[in-house]
C-alpha atoms as a PDB file:
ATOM      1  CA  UNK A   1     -16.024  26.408 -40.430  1.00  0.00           C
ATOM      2  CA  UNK A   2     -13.787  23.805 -39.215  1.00  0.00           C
ATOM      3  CA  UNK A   3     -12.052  26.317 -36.986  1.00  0.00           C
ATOM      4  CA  UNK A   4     -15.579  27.564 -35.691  1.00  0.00           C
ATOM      5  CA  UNK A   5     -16.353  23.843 -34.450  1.00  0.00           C
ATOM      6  CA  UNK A   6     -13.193  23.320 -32.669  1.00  0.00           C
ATOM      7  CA  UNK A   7     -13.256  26.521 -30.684  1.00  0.00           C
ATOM      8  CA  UNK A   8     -17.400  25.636 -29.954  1.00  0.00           C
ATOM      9  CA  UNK A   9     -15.761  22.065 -28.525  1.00  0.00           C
ATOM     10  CA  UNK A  10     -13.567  23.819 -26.761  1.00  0.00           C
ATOM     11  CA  UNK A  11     -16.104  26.375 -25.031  1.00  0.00           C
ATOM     12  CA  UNK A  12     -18.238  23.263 -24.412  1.00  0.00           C
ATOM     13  CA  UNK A  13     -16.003  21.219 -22.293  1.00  0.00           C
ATOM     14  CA  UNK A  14     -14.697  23.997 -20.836  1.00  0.00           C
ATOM     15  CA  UNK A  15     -18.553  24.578 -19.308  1.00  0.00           C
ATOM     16  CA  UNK A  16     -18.731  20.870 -18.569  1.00  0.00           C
ATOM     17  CA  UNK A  17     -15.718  20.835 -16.640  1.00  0.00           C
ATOM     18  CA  UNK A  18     -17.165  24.047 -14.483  1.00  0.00           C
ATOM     19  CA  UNK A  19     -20.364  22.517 -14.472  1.00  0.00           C
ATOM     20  CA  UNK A  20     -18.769  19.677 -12.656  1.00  0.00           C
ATOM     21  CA  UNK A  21     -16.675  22.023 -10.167  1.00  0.00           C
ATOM     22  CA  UNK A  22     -20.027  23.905  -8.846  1.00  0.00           C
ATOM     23  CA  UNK A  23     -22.102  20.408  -8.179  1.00  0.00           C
ATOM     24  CA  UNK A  24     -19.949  20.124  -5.674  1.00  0.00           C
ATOM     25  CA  UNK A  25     -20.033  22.903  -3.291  1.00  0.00           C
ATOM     26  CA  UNK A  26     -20.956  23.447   0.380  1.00  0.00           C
ATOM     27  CA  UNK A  27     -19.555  21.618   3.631  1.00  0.00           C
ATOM     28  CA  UNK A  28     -19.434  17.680   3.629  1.00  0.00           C
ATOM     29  CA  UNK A  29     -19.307  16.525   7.246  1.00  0.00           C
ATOM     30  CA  UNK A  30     -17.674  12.892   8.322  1.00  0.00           C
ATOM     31  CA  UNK A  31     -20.758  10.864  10.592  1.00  0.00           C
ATOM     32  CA  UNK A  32     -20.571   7.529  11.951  1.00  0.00           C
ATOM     33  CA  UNK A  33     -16.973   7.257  13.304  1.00  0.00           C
ATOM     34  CA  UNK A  34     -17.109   8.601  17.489  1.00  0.00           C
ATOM     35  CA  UNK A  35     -14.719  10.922  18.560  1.00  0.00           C
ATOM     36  CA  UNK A  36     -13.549  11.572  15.545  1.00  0.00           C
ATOM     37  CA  UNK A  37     -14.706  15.318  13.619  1.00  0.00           C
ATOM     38  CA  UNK A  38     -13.624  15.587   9.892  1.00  0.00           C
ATOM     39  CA  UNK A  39     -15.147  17.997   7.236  1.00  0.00           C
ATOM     40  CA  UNK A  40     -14.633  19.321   3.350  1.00  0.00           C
ATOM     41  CA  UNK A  41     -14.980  22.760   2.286  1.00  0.00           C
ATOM     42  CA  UNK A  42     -15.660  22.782  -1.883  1.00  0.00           C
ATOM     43  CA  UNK A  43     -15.897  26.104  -3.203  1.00  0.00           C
ATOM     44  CA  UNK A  44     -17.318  26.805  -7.052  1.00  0.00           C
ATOM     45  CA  UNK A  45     -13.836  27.659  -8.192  1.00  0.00           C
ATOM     46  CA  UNK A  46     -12.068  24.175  -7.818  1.00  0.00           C
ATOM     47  CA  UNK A  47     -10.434  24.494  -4.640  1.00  0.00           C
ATOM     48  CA  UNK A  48     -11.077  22.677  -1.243  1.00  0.00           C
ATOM     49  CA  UNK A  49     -10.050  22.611   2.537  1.00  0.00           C
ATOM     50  CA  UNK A  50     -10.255  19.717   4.846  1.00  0.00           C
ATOM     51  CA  UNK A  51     -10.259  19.920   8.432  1.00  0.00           C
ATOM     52  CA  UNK A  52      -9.982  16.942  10.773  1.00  0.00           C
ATOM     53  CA  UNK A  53      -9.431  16.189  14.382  1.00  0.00           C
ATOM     54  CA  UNK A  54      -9.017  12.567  16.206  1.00  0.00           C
ATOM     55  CA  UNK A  55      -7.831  12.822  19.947  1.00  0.00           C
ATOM     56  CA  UNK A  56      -5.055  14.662  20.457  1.00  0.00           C
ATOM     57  CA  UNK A  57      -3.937  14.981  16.628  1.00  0.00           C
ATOM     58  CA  UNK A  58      -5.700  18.008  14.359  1.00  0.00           C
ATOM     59  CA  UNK A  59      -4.865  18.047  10.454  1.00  0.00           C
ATOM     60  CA  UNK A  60      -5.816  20.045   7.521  1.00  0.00           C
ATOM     61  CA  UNK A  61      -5.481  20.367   3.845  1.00  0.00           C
ATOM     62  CA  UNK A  62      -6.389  22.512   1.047  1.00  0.00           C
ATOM     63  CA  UNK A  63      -5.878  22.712  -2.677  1.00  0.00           C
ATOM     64  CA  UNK A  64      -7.814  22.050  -5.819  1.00  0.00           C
ATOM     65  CA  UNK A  65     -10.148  19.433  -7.178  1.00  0.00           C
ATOM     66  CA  UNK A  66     -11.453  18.186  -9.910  1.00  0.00           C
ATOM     67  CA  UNK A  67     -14.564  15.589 -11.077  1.00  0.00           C
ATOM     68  CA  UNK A  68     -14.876  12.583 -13.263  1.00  0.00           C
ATOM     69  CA  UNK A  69     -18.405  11.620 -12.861  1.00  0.00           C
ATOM     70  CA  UNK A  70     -18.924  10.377  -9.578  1.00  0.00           C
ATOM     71  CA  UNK A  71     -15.022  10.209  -8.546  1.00  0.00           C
ATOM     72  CA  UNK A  72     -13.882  13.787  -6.749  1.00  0.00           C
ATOM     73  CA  UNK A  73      -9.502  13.578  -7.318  1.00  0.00           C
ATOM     74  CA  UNK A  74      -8.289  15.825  -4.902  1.00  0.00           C
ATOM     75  CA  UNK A  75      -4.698  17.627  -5.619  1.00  0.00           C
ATOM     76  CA  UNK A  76      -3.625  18.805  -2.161  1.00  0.00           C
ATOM     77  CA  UNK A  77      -1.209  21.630  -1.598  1.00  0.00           C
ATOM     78  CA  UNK A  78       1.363  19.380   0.130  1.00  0.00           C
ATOM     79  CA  UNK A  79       3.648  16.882  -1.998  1.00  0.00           C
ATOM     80  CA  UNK A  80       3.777  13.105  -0.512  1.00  0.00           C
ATOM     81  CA  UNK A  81       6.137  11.295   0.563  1.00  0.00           C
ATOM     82  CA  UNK A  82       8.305  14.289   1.610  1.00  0.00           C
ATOM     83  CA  UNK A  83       7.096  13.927   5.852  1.00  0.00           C
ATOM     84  CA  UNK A  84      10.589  13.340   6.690  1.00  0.00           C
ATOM     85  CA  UNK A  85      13.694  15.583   6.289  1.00  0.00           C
ATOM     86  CA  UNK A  86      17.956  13.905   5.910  1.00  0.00           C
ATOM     87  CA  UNK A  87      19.652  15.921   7.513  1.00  0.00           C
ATOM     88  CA  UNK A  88      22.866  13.795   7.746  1.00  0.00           C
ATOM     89  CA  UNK A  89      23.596  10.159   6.339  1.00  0.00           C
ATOM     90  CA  UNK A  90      27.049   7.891   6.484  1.00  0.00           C
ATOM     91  CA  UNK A  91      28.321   4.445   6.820  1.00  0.00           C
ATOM     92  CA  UNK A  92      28.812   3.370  10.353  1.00  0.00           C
ATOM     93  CA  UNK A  93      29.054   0.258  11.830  1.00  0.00           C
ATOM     94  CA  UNK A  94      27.420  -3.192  11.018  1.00  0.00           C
ATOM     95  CA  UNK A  95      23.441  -2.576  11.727  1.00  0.00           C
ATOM     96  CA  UNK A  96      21.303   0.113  10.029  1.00  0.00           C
ATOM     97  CA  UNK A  97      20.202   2.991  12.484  1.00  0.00           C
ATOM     98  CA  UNK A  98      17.510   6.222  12.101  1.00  0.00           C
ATOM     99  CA  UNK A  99      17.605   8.800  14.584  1.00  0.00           C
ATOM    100  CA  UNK A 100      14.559  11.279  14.360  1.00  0.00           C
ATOM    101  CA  UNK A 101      14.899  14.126  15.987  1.00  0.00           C
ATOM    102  CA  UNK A 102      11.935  16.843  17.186  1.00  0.00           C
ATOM    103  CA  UNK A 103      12.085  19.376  20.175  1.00  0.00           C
ATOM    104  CA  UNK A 104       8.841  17.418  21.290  1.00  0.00           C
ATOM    105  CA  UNK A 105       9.797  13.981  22.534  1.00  0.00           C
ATOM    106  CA  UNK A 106       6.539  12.284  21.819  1.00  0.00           C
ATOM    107  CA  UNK A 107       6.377  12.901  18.345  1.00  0.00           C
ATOM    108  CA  UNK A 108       9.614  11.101  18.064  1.00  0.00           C
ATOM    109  CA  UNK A 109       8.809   7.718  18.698  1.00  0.00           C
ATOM    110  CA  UNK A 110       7.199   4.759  17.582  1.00  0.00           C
ATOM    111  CA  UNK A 111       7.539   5.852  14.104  1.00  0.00           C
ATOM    112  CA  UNK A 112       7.356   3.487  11.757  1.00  0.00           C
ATOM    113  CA  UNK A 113      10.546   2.052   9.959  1.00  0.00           C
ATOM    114  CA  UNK A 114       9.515  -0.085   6.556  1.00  0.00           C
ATOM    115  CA  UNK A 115      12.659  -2.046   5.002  1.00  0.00           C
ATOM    116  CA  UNK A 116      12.950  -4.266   1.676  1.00  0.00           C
ATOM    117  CA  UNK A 117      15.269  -7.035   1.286  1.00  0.00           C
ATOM    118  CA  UNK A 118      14.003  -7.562  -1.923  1.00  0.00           C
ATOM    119  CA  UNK A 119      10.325  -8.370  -1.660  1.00  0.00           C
ATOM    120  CA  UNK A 120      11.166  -9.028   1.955  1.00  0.00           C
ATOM    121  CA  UNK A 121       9.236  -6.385   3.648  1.00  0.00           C
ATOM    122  CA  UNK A 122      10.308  -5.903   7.756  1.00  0.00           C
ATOM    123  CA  UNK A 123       8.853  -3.200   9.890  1.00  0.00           C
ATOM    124  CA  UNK A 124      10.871  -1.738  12.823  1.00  0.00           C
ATOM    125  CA  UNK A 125       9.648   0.996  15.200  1.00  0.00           C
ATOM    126  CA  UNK A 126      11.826   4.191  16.874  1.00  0.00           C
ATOM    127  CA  UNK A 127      12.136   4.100  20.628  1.00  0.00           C
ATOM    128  CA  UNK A 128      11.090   7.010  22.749  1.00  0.00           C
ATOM    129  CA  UNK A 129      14.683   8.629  22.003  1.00  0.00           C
ATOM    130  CA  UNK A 130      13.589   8.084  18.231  1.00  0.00           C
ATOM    131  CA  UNK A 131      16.247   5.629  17.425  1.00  0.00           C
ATOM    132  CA  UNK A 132      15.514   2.942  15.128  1.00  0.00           C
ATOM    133  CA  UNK A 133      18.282   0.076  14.847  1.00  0.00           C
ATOM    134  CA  UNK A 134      18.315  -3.053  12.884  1.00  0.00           C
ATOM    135  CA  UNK A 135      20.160  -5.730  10.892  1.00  0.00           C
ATOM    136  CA  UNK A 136      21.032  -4.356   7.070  1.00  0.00           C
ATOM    137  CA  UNK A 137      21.823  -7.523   5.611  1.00  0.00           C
ATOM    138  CA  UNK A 138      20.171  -7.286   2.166  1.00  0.00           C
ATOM    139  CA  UNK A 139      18.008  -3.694   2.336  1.00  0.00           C
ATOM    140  CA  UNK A 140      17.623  -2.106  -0.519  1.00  0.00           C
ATOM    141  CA  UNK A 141      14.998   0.160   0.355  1.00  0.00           C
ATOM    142  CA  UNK A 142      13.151   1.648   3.590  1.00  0.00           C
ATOM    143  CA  UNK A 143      10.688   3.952   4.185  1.00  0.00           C
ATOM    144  CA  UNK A 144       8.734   6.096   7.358  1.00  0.00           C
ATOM    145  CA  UNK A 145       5.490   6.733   8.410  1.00  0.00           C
ATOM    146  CA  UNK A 146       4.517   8.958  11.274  1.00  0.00           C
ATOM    147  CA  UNK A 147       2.167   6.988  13.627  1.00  0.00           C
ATOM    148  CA  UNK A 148      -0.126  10.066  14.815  1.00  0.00           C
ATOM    149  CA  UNK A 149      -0.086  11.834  11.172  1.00  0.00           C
ATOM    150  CA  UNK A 150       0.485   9.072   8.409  1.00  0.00           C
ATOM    151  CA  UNK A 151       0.473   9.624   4.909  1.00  0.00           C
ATOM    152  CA  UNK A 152       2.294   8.366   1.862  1.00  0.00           C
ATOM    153  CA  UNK A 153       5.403   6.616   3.137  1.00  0.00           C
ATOM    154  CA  UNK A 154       8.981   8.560   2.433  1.00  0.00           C
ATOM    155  CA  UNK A 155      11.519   7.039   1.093  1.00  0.00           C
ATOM    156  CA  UNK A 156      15.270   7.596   2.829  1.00  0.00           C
ATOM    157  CA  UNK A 157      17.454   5.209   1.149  1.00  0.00           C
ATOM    158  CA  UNK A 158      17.063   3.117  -2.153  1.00  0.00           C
ATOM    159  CA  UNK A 159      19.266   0.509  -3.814  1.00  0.00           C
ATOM    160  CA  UNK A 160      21.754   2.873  -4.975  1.00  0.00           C
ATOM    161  CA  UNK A 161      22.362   4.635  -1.541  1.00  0.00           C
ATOM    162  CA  UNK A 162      24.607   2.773   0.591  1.00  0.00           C
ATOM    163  CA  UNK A 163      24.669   4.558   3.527  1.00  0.00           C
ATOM    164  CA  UNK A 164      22.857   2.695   6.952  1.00  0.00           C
ATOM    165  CA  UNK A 165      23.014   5.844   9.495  1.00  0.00           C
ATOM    166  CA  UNK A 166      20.376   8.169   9.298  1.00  0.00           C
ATOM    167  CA  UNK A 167      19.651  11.350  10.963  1.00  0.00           C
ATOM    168  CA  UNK A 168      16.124  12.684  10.567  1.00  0.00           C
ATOM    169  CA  UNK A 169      14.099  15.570  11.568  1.00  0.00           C
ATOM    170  CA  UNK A 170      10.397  15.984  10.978  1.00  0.00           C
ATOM    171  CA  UNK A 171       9.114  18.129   8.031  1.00  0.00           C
ATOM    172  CA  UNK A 172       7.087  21.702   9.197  1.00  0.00           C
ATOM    173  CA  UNK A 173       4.013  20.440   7.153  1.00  0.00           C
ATOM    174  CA  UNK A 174       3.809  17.027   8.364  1.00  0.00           C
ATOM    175  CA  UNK A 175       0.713  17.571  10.238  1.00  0.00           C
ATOM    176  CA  UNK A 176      -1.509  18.227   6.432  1.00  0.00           C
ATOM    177  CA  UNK A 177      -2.804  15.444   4.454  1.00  0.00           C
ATOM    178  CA  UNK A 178      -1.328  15.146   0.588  1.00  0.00           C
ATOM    179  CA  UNK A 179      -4.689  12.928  -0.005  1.00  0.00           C
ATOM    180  CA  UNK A 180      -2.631  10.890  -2.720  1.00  0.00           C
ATOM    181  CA  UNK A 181      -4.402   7.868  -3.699  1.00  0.00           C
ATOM    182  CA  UNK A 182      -7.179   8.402  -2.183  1.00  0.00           C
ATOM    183  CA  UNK A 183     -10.309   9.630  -4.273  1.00  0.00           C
ATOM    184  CA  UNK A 184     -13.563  10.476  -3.304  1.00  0.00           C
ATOM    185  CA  UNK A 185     -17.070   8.854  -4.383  1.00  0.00           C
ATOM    186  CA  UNK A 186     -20.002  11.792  -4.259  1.00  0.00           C
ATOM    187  CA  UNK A 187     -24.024   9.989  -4.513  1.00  0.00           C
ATOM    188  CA  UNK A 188     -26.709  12.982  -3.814  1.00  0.00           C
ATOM    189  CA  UNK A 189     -25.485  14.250  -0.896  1.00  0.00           C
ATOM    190  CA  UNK A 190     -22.670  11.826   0.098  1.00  0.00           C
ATOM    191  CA  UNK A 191     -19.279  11.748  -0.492  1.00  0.00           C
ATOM    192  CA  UNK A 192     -17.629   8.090   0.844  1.00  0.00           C
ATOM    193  CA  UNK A 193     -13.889   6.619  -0.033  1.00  0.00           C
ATOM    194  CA  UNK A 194     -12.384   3.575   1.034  1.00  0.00           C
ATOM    195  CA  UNK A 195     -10.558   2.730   4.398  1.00  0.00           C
ATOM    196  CA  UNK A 196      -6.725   4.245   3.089  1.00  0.00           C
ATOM    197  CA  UNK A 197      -3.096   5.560   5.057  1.00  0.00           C
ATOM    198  CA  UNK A 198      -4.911   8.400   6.833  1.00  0.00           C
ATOM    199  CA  UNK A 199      -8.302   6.989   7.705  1.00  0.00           C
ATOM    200  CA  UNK A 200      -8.527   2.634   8.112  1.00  0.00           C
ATOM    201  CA  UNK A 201     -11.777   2.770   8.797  1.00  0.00           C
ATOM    202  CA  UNK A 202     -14.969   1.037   6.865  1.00  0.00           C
ATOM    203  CA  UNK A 203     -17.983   2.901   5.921  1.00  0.00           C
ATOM    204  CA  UNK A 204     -16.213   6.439   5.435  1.00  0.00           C
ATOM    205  CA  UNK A 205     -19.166   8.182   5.042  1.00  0.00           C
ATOM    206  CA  UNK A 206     -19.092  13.008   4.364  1.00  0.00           C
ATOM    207  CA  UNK A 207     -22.946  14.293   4.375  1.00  0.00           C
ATOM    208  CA  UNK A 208     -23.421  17.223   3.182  1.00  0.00           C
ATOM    209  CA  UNK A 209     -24.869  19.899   5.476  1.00  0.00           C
ATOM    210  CA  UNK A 210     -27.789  22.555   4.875  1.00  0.00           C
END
């Protein structure tokens, strides 16, 4: 009898948890922010696609999903923190230096170069040649971000790593969104989150369409 229960349990949450994955299905469009045209795809077996575009800059995501009353917890595809790809490190010289490299120019520059001293926290910027240089007295850690397609920052050197030259290139699926962090609120027909990495904005606001 005991067993009997258990595996009844077992069937039951297993039908809550799909219950959960088919309320929220359909197309959930982004309103309220101009020129900028984000949606969600759920489908009834877990998985989800985003599609975004701002400007010049189009992103996308897919993966799975899962719900927890009102809070949607996305599990994208792509791993964060992995945007940026060492290709060569060393000692050289007296200053600390990051060279990104990317047949297109643009995306090369102005990317964003975090370093700890500590809880010191400095932020430097590559150049249009994507060179980064700056003083290394006391790092222990330092981090990128992409400017055009941020996510969760990746880390290139921590305490133990004593290296301060840095050759970088960019990684192939920088352009997707990992979506760590960030969770989604669903009410009726509305899914918001907060302002986050990807999108600062206030009053985040998916509709769903008919």
């Amino acid at each position: 009898m005991l067993y009997k229960i258990v595996i009844l349990l077992v069937c039951i949450g297993t039908g809550n948890s799909l219950l959960h994955a088919q309320q929220i299905t359909g197309v959930y469009s982004l309103t309220g922010i101009p020129e900028m045209a984000a949606a969600f795809e759920f489908n009834g077996d877990g998985s989800f696609r985003f599609m975004y575009s701002y400007g010049a800059v189009d992103r996308t995501s897919a993966g799975t999903f899962t719900q927890q009353n009102n809070t949607i917890i996305l599990k994208a595809n792509k791993v964060a923190g992995k945007d940026f790809i060492v290709n060569k490190q060393s000692v050289q010289g007296k200053q600390f230096s990051i060279q990104v490299v990317h047949p297109n120019a643009y995306l090369n520059e102005h990317i964003s170069c975090i370093a700890f001293s500590g809880e010191t926290r400095n932020v430097y910027y590559t150049n249009k040649q994507g060179l980064a240089v700056f003083d290394t007295v006391g790092i222990t850690k330092v981090y990128l971000q992409h400017p055009l397609y941020p996510d969760v920052l990746t880390l290139i050197k921590d305490a133990d790593n004593k290296n301060n030259h840095f050759e970088m290139s960019l990684s192939p699926l920088l352009e997707q969104v990992s979506f760590k962090g960030i969770d989604l609120t669903i009410n009726g027909n509305t899914i918001t989150c907060l302002p986050n990495y990807f999108m600062p904005f206030e009053n985040i606001k998916f509709v769903k369409e008919n």
